[in-house]
C-alpha atoms as a PDB file:
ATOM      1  CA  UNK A   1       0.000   0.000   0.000  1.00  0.00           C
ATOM      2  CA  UNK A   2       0.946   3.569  -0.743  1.00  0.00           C
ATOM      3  CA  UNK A   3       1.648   5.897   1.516  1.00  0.00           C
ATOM      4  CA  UNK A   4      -1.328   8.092  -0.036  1.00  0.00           C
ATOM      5  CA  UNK A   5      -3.574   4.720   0.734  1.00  0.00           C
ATOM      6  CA  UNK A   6      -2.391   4.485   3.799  1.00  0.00           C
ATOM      7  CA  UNK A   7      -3.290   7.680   5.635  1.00  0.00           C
ATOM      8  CA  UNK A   8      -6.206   8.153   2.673  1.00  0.00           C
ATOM      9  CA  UNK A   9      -7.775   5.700   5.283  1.00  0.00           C
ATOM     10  CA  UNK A  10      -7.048   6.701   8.254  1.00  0.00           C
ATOM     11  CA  UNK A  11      -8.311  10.215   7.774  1.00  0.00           C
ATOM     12  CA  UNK A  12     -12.004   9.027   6.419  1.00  0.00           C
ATOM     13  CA  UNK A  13     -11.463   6.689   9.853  1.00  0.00           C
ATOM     14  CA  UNK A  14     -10.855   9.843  11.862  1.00  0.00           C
ATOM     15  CA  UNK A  15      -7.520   8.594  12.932  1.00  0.00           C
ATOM     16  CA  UNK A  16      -6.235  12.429  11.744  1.00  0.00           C
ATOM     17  CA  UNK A  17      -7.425  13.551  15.155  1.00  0.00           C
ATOM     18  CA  UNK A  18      -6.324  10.780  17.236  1.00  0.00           C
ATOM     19  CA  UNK A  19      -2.819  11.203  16.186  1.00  0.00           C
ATOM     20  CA  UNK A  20      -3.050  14.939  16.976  1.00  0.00           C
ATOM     21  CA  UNK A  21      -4.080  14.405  20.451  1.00  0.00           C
ATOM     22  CA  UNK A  22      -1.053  11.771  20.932  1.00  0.00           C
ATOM     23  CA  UNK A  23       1.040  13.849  19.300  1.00  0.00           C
ATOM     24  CA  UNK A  24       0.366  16.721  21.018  1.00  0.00           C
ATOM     25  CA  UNK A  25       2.015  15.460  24.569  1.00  0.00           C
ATOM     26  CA  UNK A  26       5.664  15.897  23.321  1.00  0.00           C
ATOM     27  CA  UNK A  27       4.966  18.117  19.680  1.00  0.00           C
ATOM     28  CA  UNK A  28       3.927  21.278  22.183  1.00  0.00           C
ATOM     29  CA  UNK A  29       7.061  21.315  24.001  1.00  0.00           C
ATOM     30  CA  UNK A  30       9.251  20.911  20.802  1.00  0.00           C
ATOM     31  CA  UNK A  31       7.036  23.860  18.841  1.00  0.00           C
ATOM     32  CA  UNK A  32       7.447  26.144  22.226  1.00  0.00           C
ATOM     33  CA  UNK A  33      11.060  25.655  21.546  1.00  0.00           C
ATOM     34  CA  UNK A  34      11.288  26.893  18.040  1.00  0.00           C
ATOM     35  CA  UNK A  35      12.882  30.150  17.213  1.00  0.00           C
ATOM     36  CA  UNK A  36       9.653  31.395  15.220  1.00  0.00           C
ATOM     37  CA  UNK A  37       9.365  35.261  14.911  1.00  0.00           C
ATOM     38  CA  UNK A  38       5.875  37.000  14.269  1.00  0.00           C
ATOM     39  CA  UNK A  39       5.726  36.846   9.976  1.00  0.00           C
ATOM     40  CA  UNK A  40       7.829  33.971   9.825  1.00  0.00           C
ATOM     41  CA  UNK A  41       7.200  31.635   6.827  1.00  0.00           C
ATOM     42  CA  UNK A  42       6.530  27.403   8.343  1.00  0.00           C
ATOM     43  CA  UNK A  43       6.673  24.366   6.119  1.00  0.00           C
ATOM     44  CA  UNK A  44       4.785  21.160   7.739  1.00  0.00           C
ATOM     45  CA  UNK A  45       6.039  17.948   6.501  1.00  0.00           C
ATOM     46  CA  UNK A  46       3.685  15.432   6.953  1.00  0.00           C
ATOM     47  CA  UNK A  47       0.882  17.586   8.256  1.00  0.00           C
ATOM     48  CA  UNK A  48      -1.866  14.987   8.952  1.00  0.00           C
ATOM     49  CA  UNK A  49      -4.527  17.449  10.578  1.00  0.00           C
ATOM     50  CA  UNK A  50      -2.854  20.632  10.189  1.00  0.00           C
ATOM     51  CA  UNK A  51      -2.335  21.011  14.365  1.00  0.00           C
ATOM     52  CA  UNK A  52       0.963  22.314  14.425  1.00  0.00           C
ATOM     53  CA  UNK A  53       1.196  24.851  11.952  1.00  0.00           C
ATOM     54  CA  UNK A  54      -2.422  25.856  13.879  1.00  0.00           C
ATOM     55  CA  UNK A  55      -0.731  26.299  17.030  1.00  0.00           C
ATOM     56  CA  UNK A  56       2.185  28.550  15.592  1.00  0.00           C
ATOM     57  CA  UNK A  57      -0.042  30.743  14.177  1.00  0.00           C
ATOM     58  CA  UNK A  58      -2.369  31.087  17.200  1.00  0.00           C
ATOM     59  CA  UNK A  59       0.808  31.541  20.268  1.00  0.00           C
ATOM     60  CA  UNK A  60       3.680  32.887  17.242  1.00  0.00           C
ATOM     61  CA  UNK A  61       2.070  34.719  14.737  1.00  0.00           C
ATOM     62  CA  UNK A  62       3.821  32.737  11.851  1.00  0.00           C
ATOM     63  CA  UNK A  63       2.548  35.087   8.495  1.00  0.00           C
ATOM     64  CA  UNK A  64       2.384  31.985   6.089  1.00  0.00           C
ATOM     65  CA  UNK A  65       1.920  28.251   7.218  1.00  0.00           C
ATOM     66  CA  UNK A  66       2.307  25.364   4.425  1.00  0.00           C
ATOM     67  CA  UNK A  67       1.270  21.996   5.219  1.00  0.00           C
ATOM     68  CA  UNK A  68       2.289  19.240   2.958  1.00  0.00           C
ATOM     69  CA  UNK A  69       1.143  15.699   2.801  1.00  0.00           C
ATOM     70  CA  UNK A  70       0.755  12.729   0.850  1.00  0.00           C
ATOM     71  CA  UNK A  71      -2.792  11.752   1.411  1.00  0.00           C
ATOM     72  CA  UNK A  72      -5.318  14.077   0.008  1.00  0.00           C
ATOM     73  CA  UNK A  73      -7.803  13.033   2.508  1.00  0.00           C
ATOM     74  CA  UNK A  74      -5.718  14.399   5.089  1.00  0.00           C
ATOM     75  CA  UNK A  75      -5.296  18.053   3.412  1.00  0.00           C
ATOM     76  CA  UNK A  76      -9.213  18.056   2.997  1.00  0.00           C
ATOM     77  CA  UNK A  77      -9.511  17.369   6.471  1.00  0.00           C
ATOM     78  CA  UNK A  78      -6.878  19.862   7.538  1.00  0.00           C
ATOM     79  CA  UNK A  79      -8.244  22.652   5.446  1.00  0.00           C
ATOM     80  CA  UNK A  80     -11.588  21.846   7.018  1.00  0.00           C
ATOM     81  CA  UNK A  81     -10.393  22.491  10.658  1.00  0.00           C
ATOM     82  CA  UNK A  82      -8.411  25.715   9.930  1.00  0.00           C
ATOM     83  CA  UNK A  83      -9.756  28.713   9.411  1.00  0.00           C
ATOM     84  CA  UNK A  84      -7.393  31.033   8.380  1.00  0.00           C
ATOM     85  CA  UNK A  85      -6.132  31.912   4.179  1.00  0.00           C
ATOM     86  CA  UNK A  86      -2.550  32.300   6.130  1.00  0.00           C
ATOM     87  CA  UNK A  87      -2.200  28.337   6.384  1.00  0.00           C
ATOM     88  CA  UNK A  88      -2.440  26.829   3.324  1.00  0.00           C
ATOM     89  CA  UNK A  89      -2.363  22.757   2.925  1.00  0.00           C
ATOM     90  CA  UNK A  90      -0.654  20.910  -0.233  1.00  0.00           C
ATOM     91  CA  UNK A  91      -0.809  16.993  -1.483  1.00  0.00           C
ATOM     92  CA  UNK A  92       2.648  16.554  -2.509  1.00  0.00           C
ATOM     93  CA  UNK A  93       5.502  14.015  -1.348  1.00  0.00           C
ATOM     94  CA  UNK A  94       9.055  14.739   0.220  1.00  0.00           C
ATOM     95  CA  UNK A  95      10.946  13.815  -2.546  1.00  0.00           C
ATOM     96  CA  UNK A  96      10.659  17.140  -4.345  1.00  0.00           C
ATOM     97  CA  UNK A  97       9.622  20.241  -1.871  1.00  0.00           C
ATOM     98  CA  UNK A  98       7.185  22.538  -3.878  1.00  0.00           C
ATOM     99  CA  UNK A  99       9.468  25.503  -2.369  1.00  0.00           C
ATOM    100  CA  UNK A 100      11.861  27.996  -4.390  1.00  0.00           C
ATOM    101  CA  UNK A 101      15.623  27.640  -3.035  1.00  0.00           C
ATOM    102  CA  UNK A 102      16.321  29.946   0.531  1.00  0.00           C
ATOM    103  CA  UNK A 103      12.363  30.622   0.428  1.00  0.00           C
ATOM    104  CA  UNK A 104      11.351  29.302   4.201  1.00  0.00           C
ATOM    105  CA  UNK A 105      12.281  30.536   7.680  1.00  0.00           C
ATOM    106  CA  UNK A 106      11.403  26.807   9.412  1.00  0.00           C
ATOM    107  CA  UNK A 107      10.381  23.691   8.452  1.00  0.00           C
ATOM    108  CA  UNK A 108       8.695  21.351  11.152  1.00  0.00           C
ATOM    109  CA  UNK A 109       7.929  17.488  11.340  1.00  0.00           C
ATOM    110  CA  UNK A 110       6.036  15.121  13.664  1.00  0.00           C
ATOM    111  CA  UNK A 111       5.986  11.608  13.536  1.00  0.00           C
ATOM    112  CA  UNK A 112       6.519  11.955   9.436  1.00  0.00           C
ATOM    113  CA  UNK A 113       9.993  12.124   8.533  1.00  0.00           C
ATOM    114  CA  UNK A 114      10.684   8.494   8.352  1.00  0.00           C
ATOM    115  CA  UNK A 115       8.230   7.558   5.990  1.00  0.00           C
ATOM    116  CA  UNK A 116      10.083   9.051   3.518  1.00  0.00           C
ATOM    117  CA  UNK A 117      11.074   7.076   0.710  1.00  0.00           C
ATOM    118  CA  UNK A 118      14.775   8.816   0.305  1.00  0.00           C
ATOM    119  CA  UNK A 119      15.085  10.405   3.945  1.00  0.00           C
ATOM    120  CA  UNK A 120      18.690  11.737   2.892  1.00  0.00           C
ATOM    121  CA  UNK A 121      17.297  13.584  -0.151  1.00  0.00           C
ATOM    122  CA  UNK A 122      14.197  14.681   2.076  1.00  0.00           C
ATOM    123  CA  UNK A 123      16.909  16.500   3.984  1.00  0.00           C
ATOM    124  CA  UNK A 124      18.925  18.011   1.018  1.00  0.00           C
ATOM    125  CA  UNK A 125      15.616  19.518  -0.012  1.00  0.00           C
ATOM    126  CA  UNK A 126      14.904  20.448   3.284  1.00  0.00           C
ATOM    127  CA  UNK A 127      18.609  22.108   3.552  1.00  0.00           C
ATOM    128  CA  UNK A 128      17.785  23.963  -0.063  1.00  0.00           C
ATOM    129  CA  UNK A 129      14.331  25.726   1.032  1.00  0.00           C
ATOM    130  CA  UNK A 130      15.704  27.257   4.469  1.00  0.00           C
ATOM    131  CA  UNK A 131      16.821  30.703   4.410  1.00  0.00           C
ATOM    132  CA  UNK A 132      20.420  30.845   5.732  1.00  0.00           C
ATOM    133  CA  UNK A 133      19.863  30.439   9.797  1.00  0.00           C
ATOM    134  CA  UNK A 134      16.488  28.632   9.034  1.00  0.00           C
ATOM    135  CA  UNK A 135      15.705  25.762  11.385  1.00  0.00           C
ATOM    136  CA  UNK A 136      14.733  22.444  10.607  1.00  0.00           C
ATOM    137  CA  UNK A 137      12.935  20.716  13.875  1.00  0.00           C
ATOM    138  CA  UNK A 138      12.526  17.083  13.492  1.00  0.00           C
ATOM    139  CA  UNK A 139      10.379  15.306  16.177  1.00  0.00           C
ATOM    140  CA  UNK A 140       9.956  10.897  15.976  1.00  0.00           C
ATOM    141  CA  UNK A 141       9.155   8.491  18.241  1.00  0.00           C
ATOM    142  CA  UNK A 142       9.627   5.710  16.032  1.00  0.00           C
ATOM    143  CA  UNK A 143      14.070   5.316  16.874  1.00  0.00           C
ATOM    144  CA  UNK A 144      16.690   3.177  16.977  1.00  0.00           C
ATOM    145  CA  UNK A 145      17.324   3.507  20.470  1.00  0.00           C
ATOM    146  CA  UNK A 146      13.112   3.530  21.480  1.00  0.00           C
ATOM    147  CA  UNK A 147      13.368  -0.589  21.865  1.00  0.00           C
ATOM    148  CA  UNK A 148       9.583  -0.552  22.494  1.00  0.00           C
ATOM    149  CA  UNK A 149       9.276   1.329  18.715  1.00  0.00           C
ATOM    150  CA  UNK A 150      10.450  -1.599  16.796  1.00  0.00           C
ATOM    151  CA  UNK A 151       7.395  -3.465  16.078  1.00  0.00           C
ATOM    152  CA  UNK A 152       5.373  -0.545  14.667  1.00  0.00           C
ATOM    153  CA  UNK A 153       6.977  -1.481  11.252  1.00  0.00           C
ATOM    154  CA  UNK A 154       4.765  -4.711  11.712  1.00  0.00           C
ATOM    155  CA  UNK A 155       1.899  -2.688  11.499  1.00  0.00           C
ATOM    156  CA  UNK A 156       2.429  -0.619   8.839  1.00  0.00           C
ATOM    157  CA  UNK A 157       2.888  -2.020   4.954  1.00  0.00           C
ATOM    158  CA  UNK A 158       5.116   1.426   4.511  1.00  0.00           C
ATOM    159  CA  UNK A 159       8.685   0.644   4.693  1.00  0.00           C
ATOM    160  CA  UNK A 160       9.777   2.925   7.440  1.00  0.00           C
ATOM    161  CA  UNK A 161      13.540   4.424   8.516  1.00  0.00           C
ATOM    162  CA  UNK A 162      14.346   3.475  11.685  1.00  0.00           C
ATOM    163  CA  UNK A 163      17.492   5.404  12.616  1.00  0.00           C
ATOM    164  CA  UNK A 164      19.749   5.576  15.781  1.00  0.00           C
ATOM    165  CA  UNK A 165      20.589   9.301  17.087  1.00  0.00           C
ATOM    166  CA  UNK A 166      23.929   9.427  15.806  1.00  0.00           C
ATOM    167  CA  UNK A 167      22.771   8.252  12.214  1.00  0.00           C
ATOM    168  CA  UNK A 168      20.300  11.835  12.826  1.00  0.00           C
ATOM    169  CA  UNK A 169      23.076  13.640  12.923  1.00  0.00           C
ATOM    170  CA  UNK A 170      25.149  12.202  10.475  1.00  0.00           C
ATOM    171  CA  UNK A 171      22.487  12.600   8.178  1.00  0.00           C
ATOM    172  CA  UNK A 172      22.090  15.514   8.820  1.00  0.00           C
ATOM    173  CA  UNK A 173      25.412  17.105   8.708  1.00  0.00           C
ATOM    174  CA  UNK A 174      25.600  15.130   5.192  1.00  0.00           C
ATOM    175  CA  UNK A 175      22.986  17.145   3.838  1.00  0.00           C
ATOM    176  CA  UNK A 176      24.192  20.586   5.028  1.00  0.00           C
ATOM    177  CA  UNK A 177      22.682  21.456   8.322  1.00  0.00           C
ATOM    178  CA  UNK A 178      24.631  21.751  11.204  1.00  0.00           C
ATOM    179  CA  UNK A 179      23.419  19.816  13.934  1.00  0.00           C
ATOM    180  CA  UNK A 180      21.929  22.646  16.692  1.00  0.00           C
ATOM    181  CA  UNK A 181      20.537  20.352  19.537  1.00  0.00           C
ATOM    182  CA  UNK A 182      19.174  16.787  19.736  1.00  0.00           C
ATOM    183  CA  UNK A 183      17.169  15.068  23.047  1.00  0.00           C
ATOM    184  CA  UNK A 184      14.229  13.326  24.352  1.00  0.00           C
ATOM    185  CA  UNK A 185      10.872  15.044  25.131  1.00  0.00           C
ATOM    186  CA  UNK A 186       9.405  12.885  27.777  1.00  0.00           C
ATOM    187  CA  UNK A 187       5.728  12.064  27.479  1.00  0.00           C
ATOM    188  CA  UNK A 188       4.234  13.271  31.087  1.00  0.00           C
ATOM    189  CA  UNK A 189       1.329  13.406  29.792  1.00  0.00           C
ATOM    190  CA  UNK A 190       0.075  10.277  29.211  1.00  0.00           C
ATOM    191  CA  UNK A 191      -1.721   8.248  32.391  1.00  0.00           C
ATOM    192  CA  UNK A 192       0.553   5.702  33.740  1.00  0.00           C
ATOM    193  CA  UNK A 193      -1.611   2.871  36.161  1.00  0.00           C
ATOM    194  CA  UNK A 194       0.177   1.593  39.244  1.00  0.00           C
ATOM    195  CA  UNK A 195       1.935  -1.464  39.297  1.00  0.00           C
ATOM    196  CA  UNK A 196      -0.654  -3.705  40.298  1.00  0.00           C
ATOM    197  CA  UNK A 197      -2.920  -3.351  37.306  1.00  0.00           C
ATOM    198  CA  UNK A 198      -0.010  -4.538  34.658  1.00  0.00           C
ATOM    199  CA  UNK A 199      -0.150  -6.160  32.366  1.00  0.00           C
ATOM    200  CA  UNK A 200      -2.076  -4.623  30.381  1.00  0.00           C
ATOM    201  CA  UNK A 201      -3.391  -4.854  26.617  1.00  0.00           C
ATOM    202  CA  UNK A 202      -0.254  -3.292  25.521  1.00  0.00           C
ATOM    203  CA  UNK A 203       2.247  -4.201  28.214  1.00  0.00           C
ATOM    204  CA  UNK A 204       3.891  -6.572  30.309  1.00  0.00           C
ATOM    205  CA  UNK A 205       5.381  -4.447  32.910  1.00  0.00           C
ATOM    206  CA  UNK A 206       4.664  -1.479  34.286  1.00  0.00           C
ATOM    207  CA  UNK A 207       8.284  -0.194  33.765  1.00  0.00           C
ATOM    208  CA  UNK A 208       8.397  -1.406  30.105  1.00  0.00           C
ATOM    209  CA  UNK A 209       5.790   1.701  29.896  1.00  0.00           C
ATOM    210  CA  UNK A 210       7.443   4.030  32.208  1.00  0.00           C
ATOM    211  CA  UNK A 211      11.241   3.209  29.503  1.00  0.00           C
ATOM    212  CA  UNK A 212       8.729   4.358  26.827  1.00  0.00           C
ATOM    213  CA  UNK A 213       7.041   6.928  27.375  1.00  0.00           C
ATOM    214  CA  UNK A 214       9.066   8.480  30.543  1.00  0.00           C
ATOM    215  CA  UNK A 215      12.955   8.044  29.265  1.00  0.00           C
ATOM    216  CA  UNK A 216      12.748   7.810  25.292  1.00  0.00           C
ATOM    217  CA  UNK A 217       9.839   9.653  24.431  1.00  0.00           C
ATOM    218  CA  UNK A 218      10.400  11.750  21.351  1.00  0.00           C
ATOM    219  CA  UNK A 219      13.578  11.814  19.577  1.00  0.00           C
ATOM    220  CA  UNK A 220      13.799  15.633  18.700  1.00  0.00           C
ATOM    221  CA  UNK A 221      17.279  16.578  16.569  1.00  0.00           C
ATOM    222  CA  UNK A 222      16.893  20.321  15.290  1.00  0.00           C
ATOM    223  CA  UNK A 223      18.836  21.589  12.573  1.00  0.00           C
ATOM    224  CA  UNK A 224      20.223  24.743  11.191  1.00  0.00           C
ATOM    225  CA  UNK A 225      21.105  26.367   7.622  1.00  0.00           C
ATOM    226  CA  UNK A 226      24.157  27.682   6.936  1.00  0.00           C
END
């Protein structure tokens, strides 16, 4: 299945949202983070519902939001929850950015980057459409490291790029950016029971979901344009 197949179906399931609220536990403390300034022009890769680009224009007055995504379901639903002409949402892939060169102040991605077919040419494209100084703030959850990550490729027909955080930064640096900052967002958000009531439907132990959620959280690695 496609990637545009995919997430075609999970939007008409409502699944848009659902990520959105997950996402949401670590994504806000990554987009509080970002150096945006009031005008600033934000590129969304992967976009799903449109949420972060939302939130940047409501707390940092970004002037013009893009959101790009494979699935057109998804933009239809994201241009159905925004309400604002200053966020605007494509169908497009990351192969080949529909940006001019040294056109975009930051470009932002949640839980998107490695479904990317060619995630090293994702990021010389990325490197090409910053402005010098532009930021590029990757967030995943899906890592080398994050042990209890590995099966999600079992659930998935996309092939997916699992990569370690040095391999991040290598990549990176290959491409262009310099490497700015990389760490885990903990998820403190998310209701952990007490001992007693594991296991669960989705784990063993108790401290199986503390490792996840508590210690690797989201892998955030944040890079800058020379």
């Amino acid at each position: 299945m496609s990637v545009r197949d995919e997430f075609d179906a999970w939007a008409a399931d409502g699944r848009d949202k659902g990520m959105e609220d997950r996402h949401w536990h670590t994504a806000k403390h990554a987009l509080a983070r970002m150096p945006v300034e009031e005008g600033d022009t934000v590129v969304d890769l992967g976009t799903g519902s449109g949420y972060a680009l939302r939130a940047l224009y409501d707390t940092k007055g970004i002037g013009h939001g893009f959101g790009l995504d494979g699935s057109p379901e998804m933009i239809r639903n994201a241009r159905e929850y925004t309400d604002t002409e200053d966020i605007e949402f494509l169908v497009g892939d990351f192969d080949d950015l529909p940006f001019a060169d040294d056109s975009v102040d930051h470009v932002w991605t949640m839980e998107a980057f490695y479904y990317a077919p060619d995630p090293h040419h994702t990021l010389e494209e990325v490197a090409r459409i910053l402005k010098p100084g532009g930021t590029f703030y990757c967030a995943v959850n899906y890592y080398e490291e994050n042990v209890h990550s590995h099966h999600w490729q079992d659930n998935i027909s996309i092939e997916m790029t699992r990569w370690s955080h040095e391999e991040y930064r290598d990549a990176f640096r290959d491409a262009g950016l310099y490497v700015a900052e990389q760490d885990s967002i903990a998820d403190m958000d998310i209701e952990i029971p007490p001992a007693d009531e594991f296991p669960t439907d989705s784990w063993e132990t108790r401290e199986d979901m503390v490792d996840r959620y508590r210690t690797f959280g989201t892998l955030l690695t944040v890079g800058v344009a020379p």
